[in-house]
C-alpha atoms as a PDB file:
ATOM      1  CA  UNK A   1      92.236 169.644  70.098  1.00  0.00           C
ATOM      2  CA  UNK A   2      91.936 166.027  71.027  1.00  0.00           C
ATOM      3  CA  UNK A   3      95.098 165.539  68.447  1.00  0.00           C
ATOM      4  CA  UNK A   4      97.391 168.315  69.997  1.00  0.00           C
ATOM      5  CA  UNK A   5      96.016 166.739  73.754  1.00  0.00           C
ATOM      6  CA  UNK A   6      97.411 163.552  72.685  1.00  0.00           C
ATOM      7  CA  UNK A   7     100.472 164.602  71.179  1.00  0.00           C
ATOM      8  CA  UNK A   8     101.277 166.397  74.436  1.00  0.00           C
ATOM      9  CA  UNK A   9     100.662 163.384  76.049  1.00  0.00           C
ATOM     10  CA  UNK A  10     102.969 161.350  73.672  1.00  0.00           C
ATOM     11  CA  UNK A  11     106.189 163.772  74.009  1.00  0.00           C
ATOM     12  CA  UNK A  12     105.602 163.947  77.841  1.00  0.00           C
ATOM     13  CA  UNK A  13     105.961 160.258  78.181  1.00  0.00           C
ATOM     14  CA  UNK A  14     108.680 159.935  75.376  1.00  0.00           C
ATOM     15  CA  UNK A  15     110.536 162.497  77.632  1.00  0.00           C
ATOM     16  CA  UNK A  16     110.182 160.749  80.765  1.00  0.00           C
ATOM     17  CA  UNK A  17     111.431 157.283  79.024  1.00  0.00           C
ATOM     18  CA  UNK A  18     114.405 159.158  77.694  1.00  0.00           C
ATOM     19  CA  UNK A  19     115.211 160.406  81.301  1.00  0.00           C
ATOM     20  CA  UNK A  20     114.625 157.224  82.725  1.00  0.00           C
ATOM     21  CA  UNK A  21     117.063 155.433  80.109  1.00  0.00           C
ATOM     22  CA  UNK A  22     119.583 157.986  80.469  1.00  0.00           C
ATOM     23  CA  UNK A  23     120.504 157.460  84.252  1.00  0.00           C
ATOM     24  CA  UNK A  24     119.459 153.461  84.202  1.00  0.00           C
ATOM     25  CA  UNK A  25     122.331 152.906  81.583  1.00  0.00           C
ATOM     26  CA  UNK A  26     124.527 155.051  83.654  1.00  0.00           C
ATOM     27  CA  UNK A  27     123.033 153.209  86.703  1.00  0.00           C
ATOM     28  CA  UNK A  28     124.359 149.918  85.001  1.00  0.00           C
ATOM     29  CA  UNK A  29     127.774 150.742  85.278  1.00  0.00           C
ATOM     30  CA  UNK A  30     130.100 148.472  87.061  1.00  0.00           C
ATOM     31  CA  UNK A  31     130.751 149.915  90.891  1.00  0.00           C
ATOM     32  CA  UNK A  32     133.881 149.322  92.552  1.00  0.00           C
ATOM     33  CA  UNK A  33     134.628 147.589  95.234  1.00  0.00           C
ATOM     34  CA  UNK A  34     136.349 149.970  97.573  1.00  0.00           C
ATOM     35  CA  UNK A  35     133.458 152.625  96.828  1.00  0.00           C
ATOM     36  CA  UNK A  36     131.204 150.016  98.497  1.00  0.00           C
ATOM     37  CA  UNK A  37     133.758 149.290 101.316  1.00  0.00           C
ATOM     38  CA  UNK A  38     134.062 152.823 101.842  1.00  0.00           C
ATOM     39  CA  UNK A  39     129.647 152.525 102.140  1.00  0.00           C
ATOM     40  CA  UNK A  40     129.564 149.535 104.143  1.00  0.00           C
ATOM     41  CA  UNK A  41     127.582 147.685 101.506  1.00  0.00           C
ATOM     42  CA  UNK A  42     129.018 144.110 100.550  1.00  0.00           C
ATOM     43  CA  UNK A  43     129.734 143.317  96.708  1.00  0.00           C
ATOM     44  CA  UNK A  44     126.230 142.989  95.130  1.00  0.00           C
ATOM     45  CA  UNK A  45     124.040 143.720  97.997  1.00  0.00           C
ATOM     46  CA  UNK A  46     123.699 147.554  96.872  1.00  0.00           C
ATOM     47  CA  UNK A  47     120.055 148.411  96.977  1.00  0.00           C
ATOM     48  CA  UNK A  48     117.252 151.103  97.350  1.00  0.00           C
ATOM     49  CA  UNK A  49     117.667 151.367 101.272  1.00  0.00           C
ATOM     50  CA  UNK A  50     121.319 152.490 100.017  1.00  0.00           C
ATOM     51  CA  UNK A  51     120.070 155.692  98.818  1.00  0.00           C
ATOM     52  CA  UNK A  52     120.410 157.868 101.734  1.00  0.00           C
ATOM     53  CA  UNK A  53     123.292 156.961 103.034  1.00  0.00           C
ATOM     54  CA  UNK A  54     124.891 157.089  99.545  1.00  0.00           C
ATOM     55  CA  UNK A  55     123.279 160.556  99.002  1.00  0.00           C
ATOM     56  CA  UNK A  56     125.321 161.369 102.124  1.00  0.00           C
ATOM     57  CA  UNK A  57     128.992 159.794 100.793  1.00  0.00           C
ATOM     58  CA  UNK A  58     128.125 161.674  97.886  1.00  0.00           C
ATOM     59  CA  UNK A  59     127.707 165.009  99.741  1.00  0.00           C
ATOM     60  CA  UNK A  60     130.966 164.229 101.740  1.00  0.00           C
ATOM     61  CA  UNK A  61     133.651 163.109  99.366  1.00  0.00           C
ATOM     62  CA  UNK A  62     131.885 165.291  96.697  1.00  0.00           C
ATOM     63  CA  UNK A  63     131.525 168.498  98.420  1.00  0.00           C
ATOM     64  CA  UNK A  64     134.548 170.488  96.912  1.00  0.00           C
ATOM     65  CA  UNK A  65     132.697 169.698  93.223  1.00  0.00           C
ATOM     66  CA  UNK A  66     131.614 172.684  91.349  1.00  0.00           C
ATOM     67  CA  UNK A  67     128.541 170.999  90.281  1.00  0.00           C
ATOM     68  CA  UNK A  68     126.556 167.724  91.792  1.00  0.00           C
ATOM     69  CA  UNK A  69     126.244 164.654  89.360  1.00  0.00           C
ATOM     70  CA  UNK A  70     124.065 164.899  86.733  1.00  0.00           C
ATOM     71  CA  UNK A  71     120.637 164.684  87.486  1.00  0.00           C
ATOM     72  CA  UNK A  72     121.168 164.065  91.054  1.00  0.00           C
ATOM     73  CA  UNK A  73     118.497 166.168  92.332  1.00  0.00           C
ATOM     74  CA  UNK A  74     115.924 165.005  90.166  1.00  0.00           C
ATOM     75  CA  UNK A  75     116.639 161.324  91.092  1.00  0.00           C
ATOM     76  CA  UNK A  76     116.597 162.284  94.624  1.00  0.00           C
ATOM     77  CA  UNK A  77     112.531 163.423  93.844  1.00  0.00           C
ATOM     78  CA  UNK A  78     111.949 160.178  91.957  1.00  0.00           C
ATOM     79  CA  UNK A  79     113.260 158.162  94.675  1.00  0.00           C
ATOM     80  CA  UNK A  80     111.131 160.016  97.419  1.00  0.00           C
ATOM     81  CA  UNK A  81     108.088 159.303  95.456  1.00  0.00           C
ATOM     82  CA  UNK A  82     108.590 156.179  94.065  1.00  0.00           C
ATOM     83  CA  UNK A  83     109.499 155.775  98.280  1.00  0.00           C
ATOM     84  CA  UNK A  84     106.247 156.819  98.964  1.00  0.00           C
ATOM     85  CA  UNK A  85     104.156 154.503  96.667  1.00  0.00           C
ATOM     86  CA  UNK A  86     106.144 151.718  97.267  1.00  0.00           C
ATOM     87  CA  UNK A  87     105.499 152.052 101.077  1.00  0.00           C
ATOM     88  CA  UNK A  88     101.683 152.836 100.338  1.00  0.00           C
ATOM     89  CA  UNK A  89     101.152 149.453  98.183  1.00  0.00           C
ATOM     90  CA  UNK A  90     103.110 147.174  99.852  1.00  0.00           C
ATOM     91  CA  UNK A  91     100.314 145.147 101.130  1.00  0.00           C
ATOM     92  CA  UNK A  92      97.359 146.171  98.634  1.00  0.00           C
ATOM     93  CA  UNK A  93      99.721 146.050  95.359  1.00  0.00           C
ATOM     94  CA  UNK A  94     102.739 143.673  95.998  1.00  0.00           C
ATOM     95  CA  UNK A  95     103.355 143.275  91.846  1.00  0.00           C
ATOM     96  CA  UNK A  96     103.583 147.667  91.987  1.00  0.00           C
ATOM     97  CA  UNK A  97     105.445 147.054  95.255  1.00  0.00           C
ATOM     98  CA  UNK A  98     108.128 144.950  93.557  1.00  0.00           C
ATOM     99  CA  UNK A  99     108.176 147.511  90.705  1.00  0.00           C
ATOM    100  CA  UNK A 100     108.876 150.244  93.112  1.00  0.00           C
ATOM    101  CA  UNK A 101     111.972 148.341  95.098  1.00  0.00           C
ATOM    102  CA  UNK A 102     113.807 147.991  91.376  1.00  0.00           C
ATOM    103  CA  UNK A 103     113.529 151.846  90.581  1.00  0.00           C
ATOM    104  CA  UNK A 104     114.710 152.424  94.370  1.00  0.00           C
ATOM    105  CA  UNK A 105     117.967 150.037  93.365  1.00  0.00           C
ATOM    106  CA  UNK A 106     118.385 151.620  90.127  1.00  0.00           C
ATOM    107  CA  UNK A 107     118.050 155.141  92.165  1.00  0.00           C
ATOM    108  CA  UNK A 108     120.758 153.896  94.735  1.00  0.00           C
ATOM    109  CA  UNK A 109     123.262 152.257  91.733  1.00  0.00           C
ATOM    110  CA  UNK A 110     122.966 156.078  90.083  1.00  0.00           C
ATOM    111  CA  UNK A 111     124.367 157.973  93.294  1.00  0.00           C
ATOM    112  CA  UNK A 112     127.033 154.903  93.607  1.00  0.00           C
ATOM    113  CA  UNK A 113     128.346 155.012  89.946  1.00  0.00           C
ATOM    114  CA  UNK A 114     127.866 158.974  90.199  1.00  0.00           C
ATOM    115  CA  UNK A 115     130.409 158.956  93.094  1.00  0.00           C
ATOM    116  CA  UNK A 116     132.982 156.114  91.548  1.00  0.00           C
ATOM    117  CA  UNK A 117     132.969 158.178  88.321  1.00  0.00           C
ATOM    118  CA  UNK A 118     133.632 161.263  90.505  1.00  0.00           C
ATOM    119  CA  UNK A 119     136.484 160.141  92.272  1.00  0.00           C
ATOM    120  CA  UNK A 120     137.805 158.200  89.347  1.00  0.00           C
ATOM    121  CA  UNK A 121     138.271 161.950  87.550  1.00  0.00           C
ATOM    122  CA  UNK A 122     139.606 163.277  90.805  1.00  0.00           C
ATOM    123  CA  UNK A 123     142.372 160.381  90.805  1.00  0.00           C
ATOM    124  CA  UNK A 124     143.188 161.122  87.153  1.00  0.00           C
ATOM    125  CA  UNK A 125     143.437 164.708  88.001  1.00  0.00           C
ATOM    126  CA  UNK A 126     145.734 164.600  91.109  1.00  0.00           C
ATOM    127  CA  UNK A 127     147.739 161.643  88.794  1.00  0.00           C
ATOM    128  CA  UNK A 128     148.430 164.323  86.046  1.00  0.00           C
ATOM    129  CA  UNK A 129     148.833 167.321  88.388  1.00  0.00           C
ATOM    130  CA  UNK A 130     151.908 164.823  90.464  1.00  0.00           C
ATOM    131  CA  UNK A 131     153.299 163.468  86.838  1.00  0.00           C
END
């Protein structure tokens, strides 16, 4: 029992590593400059108090999608809780406060490089549809 427990335990966190790596590398991805014009966020200043007003651009310039980016809801979640703790240990735990800020950024590059991406496709579309 204790084996299968710990096996459990051992795919569960695998999982959650593969999530996290997943939308960090996409997270990494270069963000234009007009996208955060368009925000009102200055070249490199794009962090985790971003998140809800990025949410928001994304809902707007995003809303005639079919689908919503790719694990966008589930980020949304993470960055509410991560929110949360980060709030909660900001005195007590400043080393897990510090932890929680970077996963906020990381949260609010997603939503930025989900929307570039987005309207990157729906500039290649409209190019091919006028060509």
């Amino acid at each position: 029992m204790a084996i299968l427990l710990f096996s459990a335990g051992a795919l569960v966190r695998f999982a959650i590593g593969q999530w996290r790596a997943i939308w960090i590398s996409a997270a990494n991805q270069p963000v234009s400059g007009s996208l955060l014009a368009t925000a009102g966020i200055e070249a490199d200043q794009l962090a985790g108090p971003d998140f809800d007003s990025l949410v928001a651009l994304h809902d707007n310039l995003c809303a005639c999608a079919k689908s919503t980016a790719p694990w966008l809801p589930e980020i949304t979640r993470y960055y509410r809780v991560v929110s949360r703790l980060q709030f909660a240990t900001k005195t007590l735990l400043p080393l897990f406060s510090t932890w929680a800020t970077r996963e906020m950024t990381f949260c609010s590059r997603y939503v930025a490089v989900a929307i570039d991406q987005h309207l990157s496709i729906d500039f290649d579309r409209r190019s091919a549809v006028l060509s």
